[in-house]
Protein backbone atom coordinates (compact mmCIF):
# COMPACT_ATOMS: atom_id res chain seq x y z
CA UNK A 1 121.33 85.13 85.05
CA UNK A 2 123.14 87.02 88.04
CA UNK A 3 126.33 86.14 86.53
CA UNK A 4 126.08 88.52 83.74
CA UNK A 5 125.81 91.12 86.32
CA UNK A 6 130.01 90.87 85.97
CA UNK A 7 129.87 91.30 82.44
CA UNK A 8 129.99 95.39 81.64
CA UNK A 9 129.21 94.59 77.99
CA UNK A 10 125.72 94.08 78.61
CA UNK A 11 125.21 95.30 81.99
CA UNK A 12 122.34 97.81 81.24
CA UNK A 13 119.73 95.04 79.57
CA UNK A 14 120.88 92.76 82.95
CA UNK A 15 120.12 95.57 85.08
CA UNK A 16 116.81 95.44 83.70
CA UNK A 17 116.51 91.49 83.62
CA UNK A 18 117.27 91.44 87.26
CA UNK A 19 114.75 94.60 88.26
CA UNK A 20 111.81 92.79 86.40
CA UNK A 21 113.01 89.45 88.25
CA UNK A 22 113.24 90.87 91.17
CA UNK A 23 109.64 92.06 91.09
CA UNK A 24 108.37 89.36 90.35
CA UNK A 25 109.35 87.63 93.15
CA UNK A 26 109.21 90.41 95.75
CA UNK A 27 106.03 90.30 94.77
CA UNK A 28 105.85 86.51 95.38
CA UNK A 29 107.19 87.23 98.83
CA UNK A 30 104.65 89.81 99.73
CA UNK A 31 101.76 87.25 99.34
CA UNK A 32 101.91 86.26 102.45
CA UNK A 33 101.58 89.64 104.23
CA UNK A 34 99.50 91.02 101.36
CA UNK A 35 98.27 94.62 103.62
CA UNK A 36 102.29 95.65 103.07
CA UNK A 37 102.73 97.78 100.18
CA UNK A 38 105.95 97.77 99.10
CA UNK A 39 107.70 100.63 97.37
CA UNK A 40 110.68 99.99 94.13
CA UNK A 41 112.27 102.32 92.69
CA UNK A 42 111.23 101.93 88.95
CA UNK A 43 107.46 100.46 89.59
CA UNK A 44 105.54 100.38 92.56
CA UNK A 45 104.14 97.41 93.65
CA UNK A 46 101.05 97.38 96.04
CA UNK A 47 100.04 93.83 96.86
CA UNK A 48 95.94 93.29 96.55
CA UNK A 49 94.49 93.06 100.39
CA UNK A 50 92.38 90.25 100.74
C-alpha cells in the first residue's frame, strides 16, 4: 500500500487509503492508554475510557 504513495497518478485516493489506515491503527495504539484522546486532522478520534 505505502508504495503507491510514489505514484502521482493516484495519489489523492492513497492519501485517503493511508488516513483511514492510519486511524485505524492509531486507534489500535491508543488502547492501551485509552484516557488519551487523540486529535487527526480529518476525524477525531477519542478512545472510550474504561
Amino acid at each position: 500500500e505505502l508504495e503507491n504513495v510514489f505514484d502521482n497518478s493516484g495519489i489523492g485516493a492513497t492519501i485517503a487509503h493511508i488516513r483511514g489506515a492510519n486511524a485505524v491503527a492509531i486507534t489500535g495504539a491508543v488502547t492501551s492508554f485509552p484516557n488519551v484522546p487523540l486529535g487527526l486532522t480529518d476525524a477525531q478520534i477519542i478512545p472510550a475510557r474504561n
